[in-house]
Protein backbone atom coordinates (compact mmCIF):
# COMPACT_ATOMS: atom_id res chain seq x y z
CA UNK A 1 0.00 0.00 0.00
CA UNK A 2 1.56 3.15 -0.85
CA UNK A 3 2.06 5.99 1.52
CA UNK A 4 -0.75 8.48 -0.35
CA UNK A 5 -3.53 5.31 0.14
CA UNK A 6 -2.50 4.82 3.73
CA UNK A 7 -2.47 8.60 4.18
CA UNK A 8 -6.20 8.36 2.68
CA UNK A 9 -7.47 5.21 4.53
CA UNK A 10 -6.40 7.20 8.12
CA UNK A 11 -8.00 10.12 7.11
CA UNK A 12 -11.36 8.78 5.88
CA UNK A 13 -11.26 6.55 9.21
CA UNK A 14 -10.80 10.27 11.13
CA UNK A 15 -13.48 11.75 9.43
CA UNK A 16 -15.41 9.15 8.23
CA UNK A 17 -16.14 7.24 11.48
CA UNK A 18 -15.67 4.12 9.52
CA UNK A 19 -13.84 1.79 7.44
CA UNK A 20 -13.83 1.74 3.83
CA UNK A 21 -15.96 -1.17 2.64
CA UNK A 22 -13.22 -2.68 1.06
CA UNK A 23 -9.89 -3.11 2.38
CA UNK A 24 -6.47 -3.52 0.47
CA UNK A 25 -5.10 -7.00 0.63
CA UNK A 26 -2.49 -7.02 3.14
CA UNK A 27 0.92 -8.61 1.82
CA UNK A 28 1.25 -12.52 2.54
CA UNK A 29 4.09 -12.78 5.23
CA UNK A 30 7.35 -13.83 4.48
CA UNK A 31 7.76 -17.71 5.45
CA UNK A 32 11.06 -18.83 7.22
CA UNK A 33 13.20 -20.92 5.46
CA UNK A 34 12.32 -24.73 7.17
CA UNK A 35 14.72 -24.98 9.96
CA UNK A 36 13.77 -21.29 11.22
CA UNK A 37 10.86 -22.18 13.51
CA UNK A 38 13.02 -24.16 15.22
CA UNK A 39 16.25 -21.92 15.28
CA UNK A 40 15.95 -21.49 18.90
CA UNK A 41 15.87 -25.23 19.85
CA UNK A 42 18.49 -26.13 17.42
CA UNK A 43 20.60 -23.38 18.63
CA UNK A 44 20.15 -24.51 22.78
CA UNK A 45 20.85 -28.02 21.62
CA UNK A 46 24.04 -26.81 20.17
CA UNK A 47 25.39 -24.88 22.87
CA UNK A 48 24.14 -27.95 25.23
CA UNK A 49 26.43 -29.67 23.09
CA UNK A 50 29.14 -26.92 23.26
CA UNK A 51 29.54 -27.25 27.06
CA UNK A 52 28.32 -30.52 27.91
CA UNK A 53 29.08 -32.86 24.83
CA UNK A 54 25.45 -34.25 25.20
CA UNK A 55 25.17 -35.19 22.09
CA UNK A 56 28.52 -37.47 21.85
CA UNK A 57 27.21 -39.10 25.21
CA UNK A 58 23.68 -39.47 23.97
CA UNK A 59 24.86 -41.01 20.88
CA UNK A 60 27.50 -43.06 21.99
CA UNK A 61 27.29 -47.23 22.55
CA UNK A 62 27.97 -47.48 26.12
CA UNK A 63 27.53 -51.09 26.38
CA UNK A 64 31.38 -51.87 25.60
CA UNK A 65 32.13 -49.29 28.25
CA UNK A 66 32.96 -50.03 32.31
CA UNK A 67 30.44 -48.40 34.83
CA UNK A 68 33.26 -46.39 35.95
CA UNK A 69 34.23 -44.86 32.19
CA UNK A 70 30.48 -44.09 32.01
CA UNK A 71 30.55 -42.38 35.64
CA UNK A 72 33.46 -40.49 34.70
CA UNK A 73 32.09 -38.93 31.51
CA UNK A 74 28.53 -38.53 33.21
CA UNK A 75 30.52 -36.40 35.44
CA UNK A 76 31.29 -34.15 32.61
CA UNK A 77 28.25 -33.78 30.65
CA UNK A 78 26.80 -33.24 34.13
CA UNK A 79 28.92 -30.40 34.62
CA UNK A 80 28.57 -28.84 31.66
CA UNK A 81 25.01 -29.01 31.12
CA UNK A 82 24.01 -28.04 34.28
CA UNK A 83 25.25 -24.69 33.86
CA UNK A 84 24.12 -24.24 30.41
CA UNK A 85 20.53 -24.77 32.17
CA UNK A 86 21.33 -22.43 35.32
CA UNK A 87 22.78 -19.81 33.01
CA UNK A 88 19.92 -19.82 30.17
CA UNK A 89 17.03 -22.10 31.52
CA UNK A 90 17.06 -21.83 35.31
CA UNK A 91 14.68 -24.30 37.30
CA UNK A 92 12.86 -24.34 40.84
CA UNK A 93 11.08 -27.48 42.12
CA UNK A 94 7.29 -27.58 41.30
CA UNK A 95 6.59 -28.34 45.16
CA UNK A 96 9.29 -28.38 47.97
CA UNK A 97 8.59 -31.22 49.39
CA UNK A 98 10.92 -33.91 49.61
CA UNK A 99 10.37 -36.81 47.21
CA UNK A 100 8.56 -39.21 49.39
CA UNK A 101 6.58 -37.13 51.07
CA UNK A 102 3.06 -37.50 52.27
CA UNK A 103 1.50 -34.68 50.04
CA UNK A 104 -2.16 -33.27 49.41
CA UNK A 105 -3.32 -32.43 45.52
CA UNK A 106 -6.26 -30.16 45.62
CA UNK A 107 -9.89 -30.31 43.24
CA UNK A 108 -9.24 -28.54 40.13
CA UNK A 109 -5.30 -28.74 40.30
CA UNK A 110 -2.80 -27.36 37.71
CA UNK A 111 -2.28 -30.51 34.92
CA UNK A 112 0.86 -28.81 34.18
CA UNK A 113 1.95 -28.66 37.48
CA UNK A 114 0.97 -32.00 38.83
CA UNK A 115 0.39 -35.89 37.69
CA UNK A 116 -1.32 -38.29 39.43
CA UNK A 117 -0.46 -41.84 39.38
CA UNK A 118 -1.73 -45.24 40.93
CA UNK A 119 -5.49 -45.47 41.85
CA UNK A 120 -6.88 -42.24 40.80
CA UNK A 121 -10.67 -41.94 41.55
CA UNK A 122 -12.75 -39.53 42.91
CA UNK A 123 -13.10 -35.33 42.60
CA UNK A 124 -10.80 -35.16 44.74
CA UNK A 125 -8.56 -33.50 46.94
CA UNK A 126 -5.97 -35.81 46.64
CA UNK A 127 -4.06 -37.50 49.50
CA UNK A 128 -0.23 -39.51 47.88
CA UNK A 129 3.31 -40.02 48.15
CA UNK A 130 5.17 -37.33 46.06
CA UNK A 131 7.42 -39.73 43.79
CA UNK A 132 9.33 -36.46 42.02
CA UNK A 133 8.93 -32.88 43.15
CA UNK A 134 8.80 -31.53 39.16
CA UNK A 135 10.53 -28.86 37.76
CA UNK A 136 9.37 -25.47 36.43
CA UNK A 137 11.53 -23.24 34.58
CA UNK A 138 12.17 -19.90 36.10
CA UNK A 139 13.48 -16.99 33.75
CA UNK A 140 14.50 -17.88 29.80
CA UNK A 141 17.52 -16.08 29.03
CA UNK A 142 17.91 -18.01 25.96
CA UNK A 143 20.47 -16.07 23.64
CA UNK A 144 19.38 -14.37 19.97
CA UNK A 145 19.53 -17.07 17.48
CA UNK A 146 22.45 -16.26 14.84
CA UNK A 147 20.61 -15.75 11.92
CA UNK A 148 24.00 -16.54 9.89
CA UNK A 149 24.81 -19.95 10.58
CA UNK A 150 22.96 -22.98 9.75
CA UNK A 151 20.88 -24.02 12.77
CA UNK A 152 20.94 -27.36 12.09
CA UNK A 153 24.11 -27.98 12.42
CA UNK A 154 24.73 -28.37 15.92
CA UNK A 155 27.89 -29.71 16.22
CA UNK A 156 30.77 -28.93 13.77
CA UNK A 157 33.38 -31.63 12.88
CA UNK A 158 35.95 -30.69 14.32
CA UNK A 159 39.78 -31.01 12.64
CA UNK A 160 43.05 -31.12 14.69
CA UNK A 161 45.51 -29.82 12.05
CA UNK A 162 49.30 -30.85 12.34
């Protein structure tokens, strides 16, 4: 729409009281290329990958490995995925109870929030044993996606040179 017609559509919507009875088309928006909508999730999983090597763990056959090689790298990703969560994604227990706890789950609770499990009847409130305390996420301080890399690639091969 040029600037004269928008100039024209504002005033006759001043004065007029009204809109026009016909409209201009507004321009179809601009579609991101495929990987786009999920820039941001790529991108995390990269940097979880950065810090942590998640990725290398997740995708690596640990049955040929001892349980004490698989400790020791657990350690690591541990490590370094735990503070690529407290930095970007930090988390608070759902309820502070301790796991194990007698705990009561009121009428009309929260879905998100809560789960119950085992022999589930009734309106409620509920009366169980909290099994795991959840986790909610407290602030996302998730950094821009680059827009000039390839999101999908989340893990360059690397190349020791001599």
């Amino acid at each position: 729409m040029s600037l004269f017609s928008r100039v024209k559509l504002a005033l006759s919507i001043l004065f007029g009281g009204e809109l026009p009875k016909t409209t201009p088309a507004l321009p179809a928006p601009v579609s991101a290329p495929p990987a786009q909508p999920h820039a941001s999730a790529l991108f995390l999983l990269s940097i979880f990958q950065r810090e942590g090597r998640l990725l290398d763990f997740l995708k690596e056959d640990l049955r040929s490995f001892s349980d004490a090689d698989i400790g020791a790298a657990a350690r690591a990703v541990h490590e370094g995925c735990g503070k690529v969560l407290t930095q970007y994604l930090p988390l608070e227990a759902v309820v502070t109870q301790s796991e194990g706890a007698s705990i009561e789950v009121p009428r009309g609770f929260d879905a998100n929030r809560f789960r119950l499990t085992g022999n589930v009847t009734g309106e409620g409130p509920w009366k169980g044993s909290l099994k795991h305390h959840g986790w909610v996420v407290t602030k996302i301080a998730l950094p821009e996606t680059p827009t000039t890399i390839d999101v999908k690639v989340v893990a360059p091969a690397e190349v020791e040179l001599p």
